[in-house]
C-alpha atoms as a PDB file:
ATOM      1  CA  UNK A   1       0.000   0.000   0.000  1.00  0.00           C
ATOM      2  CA  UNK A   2       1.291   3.302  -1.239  1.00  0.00           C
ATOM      3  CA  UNK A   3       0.637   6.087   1.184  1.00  0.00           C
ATOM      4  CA  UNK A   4       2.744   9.057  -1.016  1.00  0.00           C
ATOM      5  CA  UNK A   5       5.723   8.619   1.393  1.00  0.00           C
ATOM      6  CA  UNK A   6       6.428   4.767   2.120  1.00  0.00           C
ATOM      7  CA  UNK A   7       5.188   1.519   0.400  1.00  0.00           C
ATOM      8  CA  UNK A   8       5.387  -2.177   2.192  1.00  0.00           C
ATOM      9  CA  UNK A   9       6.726  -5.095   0.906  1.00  0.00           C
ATOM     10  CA  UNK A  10       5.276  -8.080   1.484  1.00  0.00           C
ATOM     11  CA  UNK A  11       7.943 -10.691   0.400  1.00  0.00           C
ATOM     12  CA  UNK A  12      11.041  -9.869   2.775  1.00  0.00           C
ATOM     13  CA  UNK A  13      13.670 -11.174  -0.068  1.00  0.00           C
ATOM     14  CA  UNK A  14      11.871  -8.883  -2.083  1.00  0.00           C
ATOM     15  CA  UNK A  15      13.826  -5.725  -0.558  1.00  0.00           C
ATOM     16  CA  UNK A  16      17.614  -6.924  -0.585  1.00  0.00           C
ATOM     17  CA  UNK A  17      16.726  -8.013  -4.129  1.00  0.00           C
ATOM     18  CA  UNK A  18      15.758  -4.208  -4.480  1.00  0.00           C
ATOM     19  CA  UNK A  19      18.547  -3.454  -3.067  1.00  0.00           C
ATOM     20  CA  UNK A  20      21.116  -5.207  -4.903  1.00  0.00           C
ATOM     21  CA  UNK A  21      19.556  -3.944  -8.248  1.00  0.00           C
ATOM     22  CA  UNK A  22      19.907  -0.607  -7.180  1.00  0.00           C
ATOM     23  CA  UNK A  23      23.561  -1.533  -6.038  1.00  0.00           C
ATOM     24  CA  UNK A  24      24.200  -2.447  -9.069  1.00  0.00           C
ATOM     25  CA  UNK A  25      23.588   0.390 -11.241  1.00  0.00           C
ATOM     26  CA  UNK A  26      20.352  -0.157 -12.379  1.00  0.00           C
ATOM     27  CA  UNK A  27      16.547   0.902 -12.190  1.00  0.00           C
ATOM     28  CA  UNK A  28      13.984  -1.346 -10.201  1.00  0.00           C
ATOM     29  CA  UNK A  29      11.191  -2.469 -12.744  1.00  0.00           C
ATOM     30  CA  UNK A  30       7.973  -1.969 -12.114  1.00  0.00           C
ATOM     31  CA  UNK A  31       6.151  -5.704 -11.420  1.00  0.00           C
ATOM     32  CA  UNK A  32       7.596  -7.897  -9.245  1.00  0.00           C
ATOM     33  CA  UNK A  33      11.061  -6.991  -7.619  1.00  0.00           C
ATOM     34  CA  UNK A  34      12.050 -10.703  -8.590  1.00  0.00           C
ATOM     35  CA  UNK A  35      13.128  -9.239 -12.151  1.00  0.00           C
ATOM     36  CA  UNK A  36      15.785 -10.358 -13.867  1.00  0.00           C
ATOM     37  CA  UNK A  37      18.480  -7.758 -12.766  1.00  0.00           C
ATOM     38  CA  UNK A  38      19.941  -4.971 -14.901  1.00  0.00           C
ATOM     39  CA  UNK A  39      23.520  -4.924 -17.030  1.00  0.00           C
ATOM     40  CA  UNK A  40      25.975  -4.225 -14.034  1.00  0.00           C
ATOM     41  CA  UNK A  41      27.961  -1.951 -16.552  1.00  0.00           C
ATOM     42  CA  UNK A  42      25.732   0.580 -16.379  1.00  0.00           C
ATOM     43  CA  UNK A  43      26.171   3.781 -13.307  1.00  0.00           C
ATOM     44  CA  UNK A  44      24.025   5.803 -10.927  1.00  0.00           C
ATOM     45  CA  UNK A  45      25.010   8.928 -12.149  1.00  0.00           C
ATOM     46  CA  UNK A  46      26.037  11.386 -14.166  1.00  0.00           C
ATOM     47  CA  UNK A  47      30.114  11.734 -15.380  1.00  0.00           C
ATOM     48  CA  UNK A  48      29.297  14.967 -16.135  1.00  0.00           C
ATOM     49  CA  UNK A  49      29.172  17.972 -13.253  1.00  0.00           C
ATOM     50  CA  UNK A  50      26.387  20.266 -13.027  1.00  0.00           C
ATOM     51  CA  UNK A  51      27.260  23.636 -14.767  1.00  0.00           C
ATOM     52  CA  UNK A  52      25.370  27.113 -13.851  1.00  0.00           C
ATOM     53  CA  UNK A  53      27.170  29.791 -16.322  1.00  0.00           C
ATOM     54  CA  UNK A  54      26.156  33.807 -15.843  1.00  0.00           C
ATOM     55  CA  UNK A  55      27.863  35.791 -18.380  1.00  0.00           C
ATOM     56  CA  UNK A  56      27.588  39.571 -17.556  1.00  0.00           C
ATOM     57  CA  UNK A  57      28.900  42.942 -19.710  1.00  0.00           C
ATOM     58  CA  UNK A  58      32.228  42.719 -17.823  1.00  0.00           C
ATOM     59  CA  UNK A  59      32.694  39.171 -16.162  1.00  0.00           C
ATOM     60  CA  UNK A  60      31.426  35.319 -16.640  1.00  0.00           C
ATOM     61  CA  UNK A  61      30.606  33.576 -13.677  1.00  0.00           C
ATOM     62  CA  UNK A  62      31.032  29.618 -13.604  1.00  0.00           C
ATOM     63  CA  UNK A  63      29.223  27.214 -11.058  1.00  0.00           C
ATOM     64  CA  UNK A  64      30.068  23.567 -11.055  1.00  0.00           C
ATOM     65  CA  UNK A  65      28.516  21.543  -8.565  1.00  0.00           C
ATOM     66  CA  UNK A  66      31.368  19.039  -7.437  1.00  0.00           C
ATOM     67  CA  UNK A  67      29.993  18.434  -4.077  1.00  0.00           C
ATOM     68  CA  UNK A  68      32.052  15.517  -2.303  1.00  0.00           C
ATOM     69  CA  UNK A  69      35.121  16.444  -3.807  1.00  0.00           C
ATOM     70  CA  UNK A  70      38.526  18.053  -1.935  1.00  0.00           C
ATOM     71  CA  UNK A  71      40.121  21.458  -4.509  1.00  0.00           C
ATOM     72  CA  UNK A  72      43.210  19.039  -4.631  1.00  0.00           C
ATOM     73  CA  UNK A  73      41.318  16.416  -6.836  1.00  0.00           C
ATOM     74  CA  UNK A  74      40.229  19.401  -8.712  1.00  0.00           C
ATOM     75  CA  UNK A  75      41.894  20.369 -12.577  1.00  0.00           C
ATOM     76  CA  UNK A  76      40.604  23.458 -14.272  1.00  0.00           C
ATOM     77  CA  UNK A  77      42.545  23.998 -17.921  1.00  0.00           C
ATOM     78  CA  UNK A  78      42.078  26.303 -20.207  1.00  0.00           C
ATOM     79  CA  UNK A  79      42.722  26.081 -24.041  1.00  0.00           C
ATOM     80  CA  UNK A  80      41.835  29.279 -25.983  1.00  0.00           C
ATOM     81  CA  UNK A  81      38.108  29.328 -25.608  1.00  0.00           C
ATOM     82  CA  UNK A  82      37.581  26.076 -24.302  1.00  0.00           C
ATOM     83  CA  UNK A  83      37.592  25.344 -20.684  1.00  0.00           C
ATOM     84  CA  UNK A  84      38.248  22.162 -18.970  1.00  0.00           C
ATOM     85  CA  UNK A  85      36.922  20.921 -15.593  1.00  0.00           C
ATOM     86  CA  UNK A  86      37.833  17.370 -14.096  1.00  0.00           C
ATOM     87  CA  UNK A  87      37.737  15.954 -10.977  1.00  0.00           C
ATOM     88  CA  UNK A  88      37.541  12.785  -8.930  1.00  0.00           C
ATOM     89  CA  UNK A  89      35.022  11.517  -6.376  1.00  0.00           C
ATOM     90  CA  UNK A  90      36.997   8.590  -4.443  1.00  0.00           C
ATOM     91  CA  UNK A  91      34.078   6.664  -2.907  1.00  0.00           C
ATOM     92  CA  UNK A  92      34.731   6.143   0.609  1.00  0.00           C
ATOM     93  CA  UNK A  93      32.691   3.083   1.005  1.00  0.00           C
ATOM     94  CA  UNK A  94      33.656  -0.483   0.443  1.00  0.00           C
ATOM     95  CA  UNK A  95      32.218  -2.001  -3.232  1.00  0.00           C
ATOM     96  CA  UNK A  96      29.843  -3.595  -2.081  1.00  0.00           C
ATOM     97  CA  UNK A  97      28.011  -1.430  -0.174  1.00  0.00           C
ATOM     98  CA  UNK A  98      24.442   0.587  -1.400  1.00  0.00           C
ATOM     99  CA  UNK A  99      25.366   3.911  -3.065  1.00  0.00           C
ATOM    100  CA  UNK A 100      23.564   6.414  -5.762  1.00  0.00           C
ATOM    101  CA  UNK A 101      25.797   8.817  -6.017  1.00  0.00           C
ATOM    102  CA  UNK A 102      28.279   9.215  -8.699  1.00  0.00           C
ATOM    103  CA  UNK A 103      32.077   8.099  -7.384  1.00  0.00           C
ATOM    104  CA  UNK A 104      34.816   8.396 -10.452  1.00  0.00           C
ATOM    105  CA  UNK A 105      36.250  11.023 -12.829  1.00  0.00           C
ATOM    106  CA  UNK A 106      33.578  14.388 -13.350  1.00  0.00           C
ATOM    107  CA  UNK A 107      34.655  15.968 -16.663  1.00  0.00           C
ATOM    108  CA  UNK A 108      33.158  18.755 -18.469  1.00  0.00           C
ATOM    109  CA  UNK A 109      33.913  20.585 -21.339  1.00  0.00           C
ATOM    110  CA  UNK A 110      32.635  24.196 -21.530  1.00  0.00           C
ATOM    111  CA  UNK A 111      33.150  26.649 -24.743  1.00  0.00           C
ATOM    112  CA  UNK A 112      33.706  30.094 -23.712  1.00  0.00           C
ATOM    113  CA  UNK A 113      32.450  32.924 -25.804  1.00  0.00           C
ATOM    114  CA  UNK A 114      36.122  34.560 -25.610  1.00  0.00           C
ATOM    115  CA  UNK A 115      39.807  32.894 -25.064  1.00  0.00           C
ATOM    116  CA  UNK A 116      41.714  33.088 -22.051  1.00  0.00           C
ATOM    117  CA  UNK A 117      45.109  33.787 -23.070  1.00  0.00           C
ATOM    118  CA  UNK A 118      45.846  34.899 -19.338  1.00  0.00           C
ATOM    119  CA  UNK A 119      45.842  33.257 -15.388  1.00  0.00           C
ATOM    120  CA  UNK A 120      45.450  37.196 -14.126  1.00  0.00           C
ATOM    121  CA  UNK A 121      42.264  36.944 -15.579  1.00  0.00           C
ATOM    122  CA  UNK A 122      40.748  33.837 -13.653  1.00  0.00           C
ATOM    123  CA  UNK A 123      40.057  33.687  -9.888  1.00  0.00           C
ATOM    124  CA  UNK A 124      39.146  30.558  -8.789  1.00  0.00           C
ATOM    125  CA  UNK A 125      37.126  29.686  -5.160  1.00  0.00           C
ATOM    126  CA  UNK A 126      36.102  26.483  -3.932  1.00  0.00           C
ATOM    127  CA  UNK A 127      33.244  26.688  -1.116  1.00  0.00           C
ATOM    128  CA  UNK A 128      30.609  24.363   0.233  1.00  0.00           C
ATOM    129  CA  UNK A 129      31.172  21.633  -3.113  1.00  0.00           C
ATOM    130  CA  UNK A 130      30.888  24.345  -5.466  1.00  0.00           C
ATOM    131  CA  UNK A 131      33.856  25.641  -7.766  1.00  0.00           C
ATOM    132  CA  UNK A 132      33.124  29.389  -8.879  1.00  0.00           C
ATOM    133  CA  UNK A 133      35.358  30.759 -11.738  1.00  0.00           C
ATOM    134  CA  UNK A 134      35.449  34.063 -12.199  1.00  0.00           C
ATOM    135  CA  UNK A 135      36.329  35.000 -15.887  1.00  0.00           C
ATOM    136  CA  UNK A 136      37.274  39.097 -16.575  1.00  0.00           C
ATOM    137  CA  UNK A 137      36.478  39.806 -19.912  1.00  0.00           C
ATOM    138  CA  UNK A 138      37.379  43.342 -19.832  1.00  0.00           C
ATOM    139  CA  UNK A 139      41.026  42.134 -19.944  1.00  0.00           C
ATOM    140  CA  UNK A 140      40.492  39.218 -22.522  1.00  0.00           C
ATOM    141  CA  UNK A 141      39.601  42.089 -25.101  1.00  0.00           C
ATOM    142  CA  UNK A 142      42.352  43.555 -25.031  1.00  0.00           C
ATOM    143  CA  UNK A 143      44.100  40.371 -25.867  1.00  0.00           C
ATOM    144  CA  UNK A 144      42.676  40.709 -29.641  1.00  0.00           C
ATOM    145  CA  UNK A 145      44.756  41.729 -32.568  1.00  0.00           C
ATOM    146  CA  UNK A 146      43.896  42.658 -36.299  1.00  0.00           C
ATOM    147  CA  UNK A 147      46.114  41.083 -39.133  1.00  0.00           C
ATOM    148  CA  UNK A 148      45.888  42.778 -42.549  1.00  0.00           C
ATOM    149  CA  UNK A 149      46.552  40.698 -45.865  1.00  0.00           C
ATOM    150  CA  UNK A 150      49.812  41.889 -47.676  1.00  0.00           C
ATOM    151  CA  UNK A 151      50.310  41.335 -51.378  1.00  0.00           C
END
């Protein structure tokens, strides 16, 4: 009986079943929790961190949500206009234990509307599991050049 909040089972092998199929990466049909388990290659979770970008007239602001993880298992790259963000969760609990959340490399890709030719032009915080970069465009524009076409 479904009450909005909890639900019973009836079959008490029923729930570690449950259990091991959600252990196991995969989603609990609906029917009888006696299913034939899913693929253990696939994850809970996402390899991919959760990106908020603000861009204003002077400054982007980047949000990645890398809850979980220490700033020393943090990389942040940059590559002309492309920035690079990778990280590692180390899960802390033994293999076979029940977990949903994500535990491996986070690695995301982001293309920026300028390039960052410069590191005074980053800052770079780390607070609560969310990595801020701070990008000043005012200085990346004066990083541009014309070339003219000689015969």
């Amino acid at each position: 009986m479904n009450n909005g909040e909890y639900f019973e089972i009836s079959n008490p092998n029923a729930l570690a079943t449950v259990l091991r199929m959600l252990r196991d990466g995969g989603v609990v049909p609906t029917g009888t929790a006696g299913s034939a388990p899913p693929s253990r290659s696939r994850r809970v979770g996402s390899s991919k961190p959760a990106v908020n970008i603000k861009e204003e007239e002077k400054i982007i602001t980047i949000y990645v949500d890398l809850a979980g993880i220490p700033k020393d298992q943090i990389d942040i790259q940059f590559n002309n206009n492309k920035l690079n963000i990778r990280a590692e969760r180390i899960n802390p609990l033994p293999e076979n234990d029940y977990n949903e959340i994500y535990y491996g490399v986070l690695e995301k890709t982001i293309t920026l509307p300028i390039c960052v030719t410069q590191k005074e032009t980053v800052t770079v915080s780390h607070d609560n599991g969310v990595l801020k970069i701070i990008l000043d465009k005012t200085r990346e524009e004066r990083n541009r050049f014309c070339v003219r076409i000689e015969n």
